[in-house]
PDB file of N, CA and C in Angstrom:
ATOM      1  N   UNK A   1      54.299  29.209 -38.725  1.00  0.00           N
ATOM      2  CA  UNK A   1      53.054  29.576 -38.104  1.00  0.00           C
ATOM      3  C   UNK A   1      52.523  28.368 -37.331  1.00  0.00           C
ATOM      4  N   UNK A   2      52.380  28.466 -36.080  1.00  0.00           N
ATOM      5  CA  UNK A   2      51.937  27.495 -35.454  1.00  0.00           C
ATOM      6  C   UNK A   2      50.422  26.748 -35.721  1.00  0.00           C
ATOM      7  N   UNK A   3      49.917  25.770 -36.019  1.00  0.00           N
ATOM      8  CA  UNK A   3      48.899  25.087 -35.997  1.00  0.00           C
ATOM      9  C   UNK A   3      48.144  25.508 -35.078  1.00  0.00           C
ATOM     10  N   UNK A   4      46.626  25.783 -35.340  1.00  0.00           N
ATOM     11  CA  UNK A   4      45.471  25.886 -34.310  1.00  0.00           C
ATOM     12  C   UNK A   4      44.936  24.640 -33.627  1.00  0.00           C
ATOM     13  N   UNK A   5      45.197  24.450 -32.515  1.00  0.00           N
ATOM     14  CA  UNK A   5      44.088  23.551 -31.538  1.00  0.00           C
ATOM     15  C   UNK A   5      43.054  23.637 -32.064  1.00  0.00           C
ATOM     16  N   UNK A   6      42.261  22.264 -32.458  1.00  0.00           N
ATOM     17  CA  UNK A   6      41.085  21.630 -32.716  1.00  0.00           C
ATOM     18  C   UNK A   6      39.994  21.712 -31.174  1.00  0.00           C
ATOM     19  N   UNK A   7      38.971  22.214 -30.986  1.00  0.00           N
ATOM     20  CA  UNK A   7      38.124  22.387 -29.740  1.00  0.00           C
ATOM     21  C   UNK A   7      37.097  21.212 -29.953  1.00  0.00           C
ATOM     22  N   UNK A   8      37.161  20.479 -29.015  1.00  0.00           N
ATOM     23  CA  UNK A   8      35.887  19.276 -28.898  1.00  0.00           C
ATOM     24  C   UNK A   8      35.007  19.421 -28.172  1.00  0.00           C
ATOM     25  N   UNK A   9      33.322  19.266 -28.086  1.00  0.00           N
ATOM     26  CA  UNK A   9      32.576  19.717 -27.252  1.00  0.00           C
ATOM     27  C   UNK A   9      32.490  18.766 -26.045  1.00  0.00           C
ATOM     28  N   UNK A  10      31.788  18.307 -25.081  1.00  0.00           N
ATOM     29  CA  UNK A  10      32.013  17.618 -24.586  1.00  0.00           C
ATOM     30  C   UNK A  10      31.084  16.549 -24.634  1.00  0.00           C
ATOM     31  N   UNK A  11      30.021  16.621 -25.178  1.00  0.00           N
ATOM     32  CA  UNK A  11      29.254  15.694 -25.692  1.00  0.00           C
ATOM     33  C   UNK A  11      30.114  14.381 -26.717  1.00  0.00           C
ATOM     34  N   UNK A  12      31.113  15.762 -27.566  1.00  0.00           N
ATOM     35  CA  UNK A  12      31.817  14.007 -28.685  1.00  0.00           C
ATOM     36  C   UNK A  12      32.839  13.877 -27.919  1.00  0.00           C
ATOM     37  N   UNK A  13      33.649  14.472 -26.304  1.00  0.00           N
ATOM     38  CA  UNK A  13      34.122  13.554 -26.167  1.00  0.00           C
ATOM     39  C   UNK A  13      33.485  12.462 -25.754  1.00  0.00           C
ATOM     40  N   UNK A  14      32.269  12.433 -25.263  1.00  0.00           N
ATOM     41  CA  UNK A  14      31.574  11.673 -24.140  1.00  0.00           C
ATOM     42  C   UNK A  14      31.152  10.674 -25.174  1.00  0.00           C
ATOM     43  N   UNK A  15      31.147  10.961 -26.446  1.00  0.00           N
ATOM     44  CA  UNK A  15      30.126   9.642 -27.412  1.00  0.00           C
ATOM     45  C   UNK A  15      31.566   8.802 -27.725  1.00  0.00           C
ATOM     46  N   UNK A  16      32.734   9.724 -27.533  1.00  0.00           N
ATOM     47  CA  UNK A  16      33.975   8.963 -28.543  1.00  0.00           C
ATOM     48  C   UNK A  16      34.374   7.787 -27.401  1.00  0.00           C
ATOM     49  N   UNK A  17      34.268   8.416 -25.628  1.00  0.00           N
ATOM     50  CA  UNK A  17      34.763   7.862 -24.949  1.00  0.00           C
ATOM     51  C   UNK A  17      33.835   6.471 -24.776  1.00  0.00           C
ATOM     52  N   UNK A  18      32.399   6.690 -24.612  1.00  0.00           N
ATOM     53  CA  UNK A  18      31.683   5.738 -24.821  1.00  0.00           C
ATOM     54  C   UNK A  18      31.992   4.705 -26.419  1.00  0.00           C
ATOM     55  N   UNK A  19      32.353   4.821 -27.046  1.00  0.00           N
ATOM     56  CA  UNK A  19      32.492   4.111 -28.068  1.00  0.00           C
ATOM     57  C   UNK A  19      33.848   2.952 -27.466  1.00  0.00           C
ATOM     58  N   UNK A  20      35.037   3.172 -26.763  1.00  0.00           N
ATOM     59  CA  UNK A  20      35.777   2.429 -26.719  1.00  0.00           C
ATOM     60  C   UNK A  20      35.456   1.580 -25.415  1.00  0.00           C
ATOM     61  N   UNK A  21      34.941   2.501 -25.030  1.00  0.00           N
ATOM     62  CA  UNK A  21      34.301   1.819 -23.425  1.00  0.00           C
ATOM     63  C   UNK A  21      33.068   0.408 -23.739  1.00  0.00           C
ATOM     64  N   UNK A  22      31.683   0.796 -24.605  1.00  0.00           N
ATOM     65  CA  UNK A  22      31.183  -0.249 -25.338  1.00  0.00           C
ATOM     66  C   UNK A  22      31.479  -0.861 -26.003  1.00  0.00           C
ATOM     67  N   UNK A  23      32.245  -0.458 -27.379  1.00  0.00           N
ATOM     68  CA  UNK A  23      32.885  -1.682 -27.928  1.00  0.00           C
ATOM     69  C   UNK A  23      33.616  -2.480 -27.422  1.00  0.00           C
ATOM     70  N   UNK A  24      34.557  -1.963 -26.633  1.00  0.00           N
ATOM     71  CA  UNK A  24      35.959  -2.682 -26.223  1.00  0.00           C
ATOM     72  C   UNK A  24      37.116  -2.752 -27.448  1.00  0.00           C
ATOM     73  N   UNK A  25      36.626  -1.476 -28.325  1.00  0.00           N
ATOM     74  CA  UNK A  25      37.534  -1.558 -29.462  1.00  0.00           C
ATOM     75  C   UNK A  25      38.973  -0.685 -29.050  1.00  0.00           C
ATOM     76  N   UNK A  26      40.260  -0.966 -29.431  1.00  0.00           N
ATOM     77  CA  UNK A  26      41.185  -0.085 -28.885  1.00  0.00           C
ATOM     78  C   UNK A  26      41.000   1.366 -29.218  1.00  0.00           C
ATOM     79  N   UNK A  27      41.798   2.130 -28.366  1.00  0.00           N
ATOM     80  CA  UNK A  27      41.474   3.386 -28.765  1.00  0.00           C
ATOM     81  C   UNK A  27      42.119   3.907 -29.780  1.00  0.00           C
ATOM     82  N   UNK A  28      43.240   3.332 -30.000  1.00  0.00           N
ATOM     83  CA  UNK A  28      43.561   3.652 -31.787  1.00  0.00           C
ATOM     84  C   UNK A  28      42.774   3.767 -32.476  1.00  0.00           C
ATOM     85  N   UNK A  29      42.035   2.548 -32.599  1.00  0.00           N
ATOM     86  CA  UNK A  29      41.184   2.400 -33.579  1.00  0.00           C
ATOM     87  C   UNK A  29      40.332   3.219 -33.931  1.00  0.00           C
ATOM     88  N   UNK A  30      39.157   3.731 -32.334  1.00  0.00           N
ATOM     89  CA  UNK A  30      38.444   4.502 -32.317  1.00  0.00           C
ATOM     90  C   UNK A  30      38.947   5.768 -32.637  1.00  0.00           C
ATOM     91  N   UNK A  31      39.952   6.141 -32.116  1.00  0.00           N
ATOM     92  CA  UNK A  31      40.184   7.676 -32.921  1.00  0.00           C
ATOM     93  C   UNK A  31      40.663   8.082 -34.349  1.00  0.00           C
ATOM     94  N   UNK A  32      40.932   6.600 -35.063  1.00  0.00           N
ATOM     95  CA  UNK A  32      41.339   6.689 -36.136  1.00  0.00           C
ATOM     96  C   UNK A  32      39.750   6.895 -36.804  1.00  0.00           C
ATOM     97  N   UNK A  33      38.735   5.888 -36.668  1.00  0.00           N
ATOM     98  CA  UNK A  33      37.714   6.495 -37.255  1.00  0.00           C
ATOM     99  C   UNK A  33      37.051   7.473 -36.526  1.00  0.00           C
ATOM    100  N   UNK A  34      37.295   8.059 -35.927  1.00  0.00           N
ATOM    101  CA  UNK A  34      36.621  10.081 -35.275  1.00  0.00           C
ATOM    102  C   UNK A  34      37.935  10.579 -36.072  1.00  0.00           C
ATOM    103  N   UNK A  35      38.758  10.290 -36.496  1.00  0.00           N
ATOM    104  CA  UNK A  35      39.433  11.403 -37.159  1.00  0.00           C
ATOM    105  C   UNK A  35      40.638  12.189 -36.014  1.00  0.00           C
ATOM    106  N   UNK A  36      40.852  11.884 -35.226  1.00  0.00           N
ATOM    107  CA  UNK A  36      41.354  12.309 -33.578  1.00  0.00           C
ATOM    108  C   UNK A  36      43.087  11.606 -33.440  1.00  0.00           C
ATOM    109  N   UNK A  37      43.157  12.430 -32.624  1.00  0.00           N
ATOM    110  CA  UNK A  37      44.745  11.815 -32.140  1.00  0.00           C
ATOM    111  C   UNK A  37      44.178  11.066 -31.095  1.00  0.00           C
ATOM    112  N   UNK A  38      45.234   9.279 -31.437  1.00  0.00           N
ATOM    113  CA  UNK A  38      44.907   8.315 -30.167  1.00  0.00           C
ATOM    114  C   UNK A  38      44.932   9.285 -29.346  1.00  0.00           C
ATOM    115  N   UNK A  39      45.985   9.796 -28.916  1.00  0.00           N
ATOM    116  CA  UNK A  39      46.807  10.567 -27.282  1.00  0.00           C
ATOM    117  C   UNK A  39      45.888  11.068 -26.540  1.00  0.00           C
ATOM    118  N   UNK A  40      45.187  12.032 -27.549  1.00  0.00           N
ATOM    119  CA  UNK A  40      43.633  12.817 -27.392  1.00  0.00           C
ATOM    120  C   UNK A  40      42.841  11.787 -26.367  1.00  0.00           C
ATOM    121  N   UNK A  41      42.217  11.224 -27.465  1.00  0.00           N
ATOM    122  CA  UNK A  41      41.482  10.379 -27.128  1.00  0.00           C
ATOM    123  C   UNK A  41      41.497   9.326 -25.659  1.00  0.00           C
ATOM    124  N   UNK A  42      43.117   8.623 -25.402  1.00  0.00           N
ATOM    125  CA  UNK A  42      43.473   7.878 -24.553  1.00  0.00           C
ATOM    126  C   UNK A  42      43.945   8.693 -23.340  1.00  0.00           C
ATOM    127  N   UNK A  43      43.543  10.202 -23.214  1.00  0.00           N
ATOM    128  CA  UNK A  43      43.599  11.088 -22.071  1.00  0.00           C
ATOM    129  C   UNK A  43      42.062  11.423 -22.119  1.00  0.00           C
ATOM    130  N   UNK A  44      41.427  11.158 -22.657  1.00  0.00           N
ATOM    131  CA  UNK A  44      39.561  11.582 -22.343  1.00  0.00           C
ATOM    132  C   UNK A  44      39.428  10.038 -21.762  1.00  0.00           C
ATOM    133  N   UNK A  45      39.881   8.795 -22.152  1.00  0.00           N
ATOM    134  CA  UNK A  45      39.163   7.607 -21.758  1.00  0.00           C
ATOM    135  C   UNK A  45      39.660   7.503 -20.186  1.00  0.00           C
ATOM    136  N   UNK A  46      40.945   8.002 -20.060  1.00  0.00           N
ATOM    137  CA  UNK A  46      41.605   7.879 -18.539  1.00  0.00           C
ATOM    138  C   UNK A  46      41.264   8.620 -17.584  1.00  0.00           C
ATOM    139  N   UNK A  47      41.030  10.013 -18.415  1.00  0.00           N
ATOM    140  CA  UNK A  47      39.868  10.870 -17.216  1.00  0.00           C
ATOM    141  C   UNK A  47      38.457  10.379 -16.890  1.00  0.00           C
ATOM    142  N   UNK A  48      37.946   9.808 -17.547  1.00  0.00           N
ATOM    143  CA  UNK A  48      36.703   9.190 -17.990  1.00  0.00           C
ATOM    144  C   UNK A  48      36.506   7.865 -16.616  1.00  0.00           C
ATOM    145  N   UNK A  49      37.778   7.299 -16.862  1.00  0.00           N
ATOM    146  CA  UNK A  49      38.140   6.126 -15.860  1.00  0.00           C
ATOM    147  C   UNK A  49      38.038   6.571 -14.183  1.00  0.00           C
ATOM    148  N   UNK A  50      38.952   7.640 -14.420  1.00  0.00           N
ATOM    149  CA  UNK A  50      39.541   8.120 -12.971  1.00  0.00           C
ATOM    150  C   UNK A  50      38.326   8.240 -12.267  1.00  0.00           C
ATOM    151  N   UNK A  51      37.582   9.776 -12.852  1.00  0.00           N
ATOM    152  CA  UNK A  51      36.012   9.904 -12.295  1.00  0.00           C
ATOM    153  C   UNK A  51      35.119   9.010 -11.990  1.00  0.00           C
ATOM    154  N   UNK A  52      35.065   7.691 -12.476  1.00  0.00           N
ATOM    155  CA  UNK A  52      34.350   6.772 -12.464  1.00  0.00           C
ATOM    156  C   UNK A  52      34.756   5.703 -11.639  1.00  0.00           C
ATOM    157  N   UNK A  53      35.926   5.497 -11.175  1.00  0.00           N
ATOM    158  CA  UNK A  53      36.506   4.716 -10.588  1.00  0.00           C
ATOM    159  C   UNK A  53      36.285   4.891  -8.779  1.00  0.00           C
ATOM    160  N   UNK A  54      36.201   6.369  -8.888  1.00  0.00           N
ATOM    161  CA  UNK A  54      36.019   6.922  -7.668  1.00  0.00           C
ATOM    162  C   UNK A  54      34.067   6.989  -6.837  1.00  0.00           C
ATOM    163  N   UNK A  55      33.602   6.972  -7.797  1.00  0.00           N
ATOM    164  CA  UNK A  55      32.354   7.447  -7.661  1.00  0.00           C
ATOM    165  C   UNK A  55      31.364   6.155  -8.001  1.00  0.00           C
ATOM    166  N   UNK A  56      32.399   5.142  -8.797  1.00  0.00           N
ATOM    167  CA  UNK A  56      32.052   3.543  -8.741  1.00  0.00           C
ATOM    168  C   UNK A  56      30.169   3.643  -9.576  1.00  0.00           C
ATOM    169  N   UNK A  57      29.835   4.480 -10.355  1.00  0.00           N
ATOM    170  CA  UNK A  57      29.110   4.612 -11.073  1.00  0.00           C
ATOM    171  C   UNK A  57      29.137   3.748 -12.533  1.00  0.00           C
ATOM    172  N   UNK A  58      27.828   3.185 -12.864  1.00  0.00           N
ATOM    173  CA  UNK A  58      28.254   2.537 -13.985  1.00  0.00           C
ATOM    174  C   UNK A  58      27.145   3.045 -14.991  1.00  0.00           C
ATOM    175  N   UNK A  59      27.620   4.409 -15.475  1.00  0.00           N
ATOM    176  CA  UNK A  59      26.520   5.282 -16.199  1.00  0.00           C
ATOM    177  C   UNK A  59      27.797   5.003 -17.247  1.00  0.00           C
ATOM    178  N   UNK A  60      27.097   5.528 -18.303  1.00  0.00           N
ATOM    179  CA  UNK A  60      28.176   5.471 -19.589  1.00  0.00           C
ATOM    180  C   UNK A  60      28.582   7.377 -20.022  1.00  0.00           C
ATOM    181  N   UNK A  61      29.385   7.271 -20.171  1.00  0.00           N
ATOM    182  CA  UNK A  61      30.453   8.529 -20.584  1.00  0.00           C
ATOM    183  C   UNK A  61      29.059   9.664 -21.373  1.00  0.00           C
ATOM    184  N   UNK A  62      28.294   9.646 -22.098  1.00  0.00           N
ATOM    185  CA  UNK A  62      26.874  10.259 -22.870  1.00  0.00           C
ATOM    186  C   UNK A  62      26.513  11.073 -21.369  1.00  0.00           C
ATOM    187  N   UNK A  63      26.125   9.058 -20.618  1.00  0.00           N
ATOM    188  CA  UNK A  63      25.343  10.008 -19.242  1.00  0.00           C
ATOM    189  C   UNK A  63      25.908  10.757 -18.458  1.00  0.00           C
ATOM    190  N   UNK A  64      26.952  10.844 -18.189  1.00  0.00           N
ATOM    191  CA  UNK A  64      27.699  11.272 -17.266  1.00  0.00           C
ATOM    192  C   UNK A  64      27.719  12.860 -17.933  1.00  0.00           C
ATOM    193  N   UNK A  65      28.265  12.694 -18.860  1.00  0.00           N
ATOM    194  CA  UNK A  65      28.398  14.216 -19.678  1.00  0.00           C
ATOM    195  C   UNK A  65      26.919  15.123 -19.472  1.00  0.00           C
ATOM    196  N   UNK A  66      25.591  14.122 -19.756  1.00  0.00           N
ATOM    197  CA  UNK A  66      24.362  14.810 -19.920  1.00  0.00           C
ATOM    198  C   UNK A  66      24.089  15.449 -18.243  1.00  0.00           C
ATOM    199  N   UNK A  67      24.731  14.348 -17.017  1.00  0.00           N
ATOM    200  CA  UNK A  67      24.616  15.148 -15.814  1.00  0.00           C
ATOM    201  C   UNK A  67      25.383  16.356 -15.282  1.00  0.00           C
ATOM    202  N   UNK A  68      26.496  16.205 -15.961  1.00  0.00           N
ATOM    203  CA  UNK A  68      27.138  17.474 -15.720  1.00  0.00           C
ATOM    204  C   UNK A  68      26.813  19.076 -16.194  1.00  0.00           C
ATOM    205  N   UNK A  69      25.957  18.259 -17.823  1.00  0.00           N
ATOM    206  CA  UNK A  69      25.451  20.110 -18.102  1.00  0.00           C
ATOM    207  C   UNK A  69      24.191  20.151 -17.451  1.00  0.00           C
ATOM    208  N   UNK A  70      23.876  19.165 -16.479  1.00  0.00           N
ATOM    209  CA  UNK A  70      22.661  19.259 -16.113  1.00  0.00           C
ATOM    210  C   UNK A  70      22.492  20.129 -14.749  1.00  0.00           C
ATOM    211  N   UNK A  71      23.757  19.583 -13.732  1.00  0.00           N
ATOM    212  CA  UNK A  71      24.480  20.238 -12.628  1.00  0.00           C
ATOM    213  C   UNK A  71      24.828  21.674 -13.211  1.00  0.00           C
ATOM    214  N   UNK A  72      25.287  21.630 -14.032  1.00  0.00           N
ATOM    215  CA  UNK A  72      25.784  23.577 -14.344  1.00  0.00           C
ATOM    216  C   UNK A  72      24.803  24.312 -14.682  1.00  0.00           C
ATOM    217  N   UNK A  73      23.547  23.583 -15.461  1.00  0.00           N
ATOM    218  CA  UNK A  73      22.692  24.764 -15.771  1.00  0.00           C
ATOM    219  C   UNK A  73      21.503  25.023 -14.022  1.00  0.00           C
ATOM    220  N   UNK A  74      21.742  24.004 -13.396  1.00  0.00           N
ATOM    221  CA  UNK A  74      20.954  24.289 -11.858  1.00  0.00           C
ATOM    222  C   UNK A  74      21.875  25.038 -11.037  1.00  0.00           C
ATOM    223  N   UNK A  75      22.982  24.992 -11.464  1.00  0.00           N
ATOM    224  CA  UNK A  75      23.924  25.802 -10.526  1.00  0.00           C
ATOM    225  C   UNK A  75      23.656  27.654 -11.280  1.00  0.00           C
ATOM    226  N   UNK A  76      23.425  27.362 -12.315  1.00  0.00           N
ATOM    227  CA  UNK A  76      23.530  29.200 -13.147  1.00  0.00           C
ATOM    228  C   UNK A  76      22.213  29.082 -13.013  1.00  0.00           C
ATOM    229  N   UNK A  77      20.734  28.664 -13.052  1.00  0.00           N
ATOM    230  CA  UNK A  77      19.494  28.808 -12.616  1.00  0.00           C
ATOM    231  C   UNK A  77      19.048  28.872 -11.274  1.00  0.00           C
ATOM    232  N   UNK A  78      19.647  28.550 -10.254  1.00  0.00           N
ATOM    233  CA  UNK A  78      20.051  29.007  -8.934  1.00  0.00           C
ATOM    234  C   UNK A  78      20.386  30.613  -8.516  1.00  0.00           C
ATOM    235  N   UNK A  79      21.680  30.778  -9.591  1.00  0.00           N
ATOM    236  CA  UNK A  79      22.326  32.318  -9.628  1.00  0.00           C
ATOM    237  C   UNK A  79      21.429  32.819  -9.968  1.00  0.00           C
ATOM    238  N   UNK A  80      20.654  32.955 -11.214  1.00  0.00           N
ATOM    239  CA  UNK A  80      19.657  33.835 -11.810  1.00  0.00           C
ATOM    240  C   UNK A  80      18.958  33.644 -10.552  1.00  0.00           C
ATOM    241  N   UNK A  81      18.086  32.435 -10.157  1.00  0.00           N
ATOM    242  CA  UNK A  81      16.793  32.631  -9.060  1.00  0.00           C
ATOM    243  C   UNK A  81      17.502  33.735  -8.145  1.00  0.00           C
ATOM    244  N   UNK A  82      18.603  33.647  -7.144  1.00  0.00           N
ATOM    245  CA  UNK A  82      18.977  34.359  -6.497  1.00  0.00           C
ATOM    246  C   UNK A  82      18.652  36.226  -6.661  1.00  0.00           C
ATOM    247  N   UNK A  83      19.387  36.205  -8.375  1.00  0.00           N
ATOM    248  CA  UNK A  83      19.531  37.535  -8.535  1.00  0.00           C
ATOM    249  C   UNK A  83      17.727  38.271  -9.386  1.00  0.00           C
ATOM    250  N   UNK A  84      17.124  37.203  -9.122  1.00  0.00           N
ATOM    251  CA  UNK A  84      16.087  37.680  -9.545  1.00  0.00           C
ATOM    252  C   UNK A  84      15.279  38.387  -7.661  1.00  0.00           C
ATOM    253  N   UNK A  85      15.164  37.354  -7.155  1.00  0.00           N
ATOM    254  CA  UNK A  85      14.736  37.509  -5.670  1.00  0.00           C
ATOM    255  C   UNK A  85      15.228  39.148  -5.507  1.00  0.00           C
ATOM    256  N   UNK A  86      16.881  39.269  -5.658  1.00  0.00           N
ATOM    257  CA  UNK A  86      17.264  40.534  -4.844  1.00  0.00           C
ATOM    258  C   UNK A  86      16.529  41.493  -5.716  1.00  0.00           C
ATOM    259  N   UNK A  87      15.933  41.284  -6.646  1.00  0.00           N
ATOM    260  CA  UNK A  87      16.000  42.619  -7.873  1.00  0.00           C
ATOM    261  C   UNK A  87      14.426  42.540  -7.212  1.00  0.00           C
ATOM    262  N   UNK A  88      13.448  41.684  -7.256  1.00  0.00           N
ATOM    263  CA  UNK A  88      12.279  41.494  -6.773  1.00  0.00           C
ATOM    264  C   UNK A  88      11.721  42.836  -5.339  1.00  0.00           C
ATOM    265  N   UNK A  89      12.853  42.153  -4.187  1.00  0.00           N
ATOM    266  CA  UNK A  89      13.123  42.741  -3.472  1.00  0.00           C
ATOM    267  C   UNK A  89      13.498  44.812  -3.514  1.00  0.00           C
ATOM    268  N   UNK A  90      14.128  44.795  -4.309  1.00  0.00           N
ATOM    269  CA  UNK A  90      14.800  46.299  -4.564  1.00  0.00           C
ATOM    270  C   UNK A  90      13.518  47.020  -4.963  1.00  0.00           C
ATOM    271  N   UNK A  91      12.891  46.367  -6.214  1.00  0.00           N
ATOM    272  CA  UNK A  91      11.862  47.113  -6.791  1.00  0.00           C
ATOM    273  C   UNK A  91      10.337  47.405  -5.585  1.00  0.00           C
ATOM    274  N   UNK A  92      10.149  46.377  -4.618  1.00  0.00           N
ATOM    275  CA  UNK A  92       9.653  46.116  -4.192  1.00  0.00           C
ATOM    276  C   UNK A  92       9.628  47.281  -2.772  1.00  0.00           C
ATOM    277  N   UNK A  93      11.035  47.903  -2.568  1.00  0.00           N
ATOM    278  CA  UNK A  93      11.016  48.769  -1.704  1.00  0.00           C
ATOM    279  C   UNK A  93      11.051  49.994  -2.011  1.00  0.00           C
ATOM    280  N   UNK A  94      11.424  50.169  -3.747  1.00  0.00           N
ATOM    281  CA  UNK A  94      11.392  51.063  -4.417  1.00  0.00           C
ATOM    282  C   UNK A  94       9.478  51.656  -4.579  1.00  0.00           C
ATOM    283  N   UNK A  95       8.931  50.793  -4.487  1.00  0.00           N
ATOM    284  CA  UNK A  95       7.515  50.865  -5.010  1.00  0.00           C
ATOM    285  C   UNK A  95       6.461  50.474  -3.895  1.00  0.00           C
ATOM    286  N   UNK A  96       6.246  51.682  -2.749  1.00  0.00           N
ATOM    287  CA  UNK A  96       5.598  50.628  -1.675  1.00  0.00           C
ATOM    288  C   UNK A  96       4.490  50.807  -2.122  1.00  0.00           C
TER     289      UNK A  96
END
């Protein structure tokens, strides 16, 4: 029977990735105490890198994570505003 994939939110990757990034502790280490596979871990710190390397930002892995659900919930509060307007609209011609 095959083993189930473990799901990480993205907040602990963002605290785990920040942990090796502030300490400067290896990432062995760090995933040995999160309980985590290095491999795991040393593919969140390299994505972590890449994005950051490009965008030359020096927010820490927490912040970065906190802007991204911050970007998705204005992007789906956008959609709603949108689909509220049309419904606004409908009722609005429905009811002169």
């Amino acid at each position: 029977m095959p083993e189930q994939r473990r799901r990480f939110s993205p907040q602990f990757k963002a605290e785990a990735v920040q942990m090796v990034i502030e300490t400067g502790k290896p990432i062995a280490v760090v995933a040995r105490d999160l309980g985590i596979h290095d491999g795991t871990l040393g593919n969140w710190v390299n994505a972590w890198r890449r994005e950051h390397a490009v965008a030359g930002e020096n927010s820490t892995p927490v912040e970065a994570a906190r802007v991204k659900e911050m970007e998705d919930e204005i992007r789906r509060l956008r959609m709603e505003n949108e689909f509220l307007k049309k419904a606004a609209a409908f009722f609005a011609r429905m009811h002169p």
